[in-house]
Structure formats: structure tokens, C-alpha cells
C-alpha atoms as a PDB file:
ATOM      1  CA  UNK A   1     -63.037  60.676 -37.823  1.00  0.00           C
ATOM      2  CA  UNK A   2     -59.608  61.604 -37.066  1.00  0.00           C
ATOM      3  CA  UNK A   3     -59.613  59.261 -34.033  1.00  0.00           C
ATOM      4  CA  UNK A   4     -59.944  56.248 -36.135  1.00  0.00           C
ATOM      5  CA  UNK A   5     -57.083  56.859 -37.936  1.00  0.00           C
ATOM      6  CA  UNK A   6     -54.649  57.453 -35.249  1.00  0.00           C
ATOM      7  CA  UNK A   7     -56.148  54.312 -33.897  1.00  0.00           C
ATOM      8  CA  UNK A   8     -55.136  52.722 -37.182  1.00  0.00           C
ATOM      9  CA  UNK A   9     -51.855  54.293 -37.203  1.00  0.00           C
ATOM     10  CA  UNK A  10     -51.117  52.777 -33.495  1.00  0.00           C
ATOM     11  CA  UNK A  11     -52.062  49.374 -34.202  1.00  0.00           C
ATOM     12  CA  UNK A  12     -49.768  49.598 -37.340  1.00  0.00           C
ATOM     13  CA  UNK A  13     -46.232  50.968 -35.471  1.00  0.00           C
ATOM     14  CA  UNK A  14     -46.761  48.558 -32.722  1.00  0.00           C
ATOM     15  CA  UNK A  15     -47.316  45.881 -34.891  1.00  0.00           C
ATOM     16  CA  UNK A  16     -43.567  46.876 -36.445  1.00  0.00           C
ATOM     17  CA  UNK A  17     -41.989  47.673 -33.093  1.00  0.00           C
ATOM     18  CA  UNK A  18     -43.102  44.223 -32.343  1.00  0.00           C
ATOM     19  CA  UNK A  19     -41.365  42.498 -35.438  1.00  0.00           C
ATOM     20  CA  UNK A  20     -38.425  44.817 -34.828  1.00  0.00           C
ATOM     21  CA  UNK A  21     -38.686  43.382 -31.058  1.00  0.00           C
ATOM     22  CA  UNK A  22     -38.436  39.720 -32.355  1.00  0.00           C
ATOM     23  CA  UNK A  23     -35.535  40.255 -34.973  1.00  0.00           C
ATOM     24  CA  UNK A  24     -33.147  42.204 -32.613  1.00  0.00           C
ATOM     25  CA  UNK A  25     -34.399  39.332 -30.263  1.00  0.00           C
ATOM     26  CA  UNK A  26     -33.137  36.461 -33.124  1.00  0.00           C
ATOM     27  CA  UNK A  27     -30.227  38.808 -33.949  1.00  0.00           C
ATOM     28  CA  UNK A  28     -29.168  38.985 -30.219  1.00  0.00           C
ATOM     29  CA  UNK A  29     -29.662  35.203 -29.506  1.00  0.00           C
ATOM     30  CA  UNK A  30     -27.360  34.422 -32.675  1.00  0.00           C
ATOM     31  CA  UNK A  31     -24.712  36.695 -31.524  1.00  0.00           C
ATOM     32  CA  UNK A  32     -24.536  34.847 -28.199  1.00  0.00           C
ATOM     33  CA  UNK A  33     -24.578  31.445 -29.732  1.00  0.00           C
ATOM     34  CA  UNK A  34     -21.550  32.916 -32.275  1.00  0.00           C
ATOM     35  CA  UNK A  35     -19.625  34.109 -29.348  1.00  0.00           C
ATOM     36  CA  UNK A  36     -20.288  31.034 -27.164  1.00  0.00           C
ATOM     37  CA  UNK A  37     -19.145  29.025 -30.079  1.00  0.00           C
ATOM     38  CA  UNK A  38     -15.593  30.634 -30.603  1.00  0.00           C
ATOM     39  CA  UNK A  39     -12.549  29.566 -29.586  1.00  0.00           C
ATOM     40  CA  UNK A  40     -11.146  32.703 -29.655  1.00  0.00           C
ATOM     41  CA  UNK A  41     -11.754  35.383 -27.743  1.00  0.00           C
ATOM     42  CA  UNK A  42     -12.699  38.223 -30.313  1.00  0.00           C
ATOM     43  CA  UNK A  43     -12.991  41.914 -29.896  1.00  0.00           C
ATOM     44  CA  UNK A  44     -15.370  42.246 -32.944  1.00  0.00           C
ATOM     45  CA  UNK A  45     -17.407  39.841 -31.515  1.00  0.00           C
ATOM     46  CA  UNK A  46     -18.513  40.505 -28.275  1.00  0.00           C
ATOM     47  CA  UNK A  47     -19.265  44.332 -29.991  1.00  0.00           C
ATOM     48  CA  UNK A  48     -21.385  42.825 -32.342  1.00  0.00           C
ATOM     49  CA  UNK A  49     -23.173  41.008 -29.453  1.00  0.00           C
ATOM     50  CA  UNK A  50     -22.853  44.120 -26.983  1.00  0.00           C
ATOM     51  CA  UNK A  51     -24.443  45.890 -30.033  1.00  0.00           C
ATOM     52  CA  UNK A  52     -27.534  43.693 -30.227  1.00  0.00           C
ATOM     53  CA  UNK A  53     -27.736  43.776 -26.985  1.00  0.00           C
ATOM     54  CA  UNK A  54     -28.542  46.627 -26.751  1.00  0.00           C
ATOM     55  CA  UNK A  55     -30.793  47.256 -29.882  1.00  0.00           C
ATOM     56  CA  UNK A  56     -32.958  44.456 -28.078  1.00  0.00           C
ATOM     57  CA  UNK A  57     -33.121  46.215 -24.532  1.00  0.00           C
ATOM     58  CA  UNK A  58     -33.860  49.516 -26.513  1.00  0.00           C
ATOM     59  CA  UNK A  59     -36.973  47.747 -28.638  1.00  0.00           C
ATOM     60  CA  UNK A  60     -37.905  46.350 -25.091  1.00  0.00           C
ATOM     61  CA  UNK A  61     -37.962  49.242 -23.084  1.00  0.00           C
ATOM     62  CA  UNK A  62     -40.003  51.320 -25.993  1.00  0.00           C
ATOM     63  CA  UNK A  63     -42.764  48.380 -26.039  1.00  0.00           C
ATOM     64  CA  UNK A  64     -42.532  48.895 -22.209  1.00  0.00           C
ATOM     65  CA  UNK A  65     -43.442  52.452 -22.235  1.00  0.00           C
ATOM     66  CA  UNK A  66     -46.360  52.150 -25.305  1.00  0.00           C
ATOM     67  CA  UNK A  67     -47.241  49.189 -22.882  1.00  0.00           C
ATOM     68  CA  UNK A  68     -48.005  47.326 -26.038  1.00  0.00           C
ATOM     69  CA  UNK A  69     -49.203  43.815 -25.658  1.00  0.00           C
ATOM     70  CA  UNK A  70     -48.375  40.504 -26.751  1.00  0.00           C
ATOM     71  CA  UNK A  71     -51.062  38.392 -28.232  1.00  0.00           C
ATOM     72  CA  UNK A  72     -50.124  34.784 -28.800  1.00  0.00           C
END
């Protein structure tokens, strides 16, 4: 009985580290583009981008650990 739900409860907080994965992901790919795209070389922005960076490699490394799968 109790199994189920912590079965349940799994499925569910991998399914949001997942989406949390994929928007850090977006996030991090935008910040690039933005700094890529300046013609000034900007403090704030390479910490935003250093800052996604590394809320991306964090989400990554946690779905590396739960070894939580893909499934396209």
C-alpha cells in the first residue's frame, strides 16, 4: 500500500525535475544567445549566463544521480 504511493510520488518529482531540467536548459541557451549578441562586453551579463549555467549543470547532475530517464 504504502509502496504505491511513493512510487506515485517518484514518478511525479521526476516528472518536475525534468521540466525544471528543460527551462534552466531554454533559460541557459537564451543567456548565451543574449551574450553572443552584445556588443558590449557586460558584467551583468555573463552573471546572468554564469548563473544559468549553473542552475542547468545542478538540474543535470540531480537527474544524474535519480538516474531518471528520458522518454521521447
Amino acid at each position: 500500500m504504502f509502496f504505491r504511493k511513493q512510487g506515485k510520488l517518484r514518478k511525479e518529482y521526476e516528472n518536475k525535475l525534468l521540466h525544471s531540467l528543460e527551462e534552466t536548459k531554454k533559460d541557459w541557451i537564451s543567456q548565451q544567445a543574449l551574450e553572443d549578441l552584445s556588443i558590449e562586453n557586460s558584467y551583468e551579463i555573463n552573471y546572468q549566463s554564469k548563473i544559468a549555467e549553473a542552475k542547468y549543470f545542478f538540474f543535470f547532475r540531480e537527474a544524474k544521480n535519480r538516474k531518471v530517464v528520458i522518454k521521447r
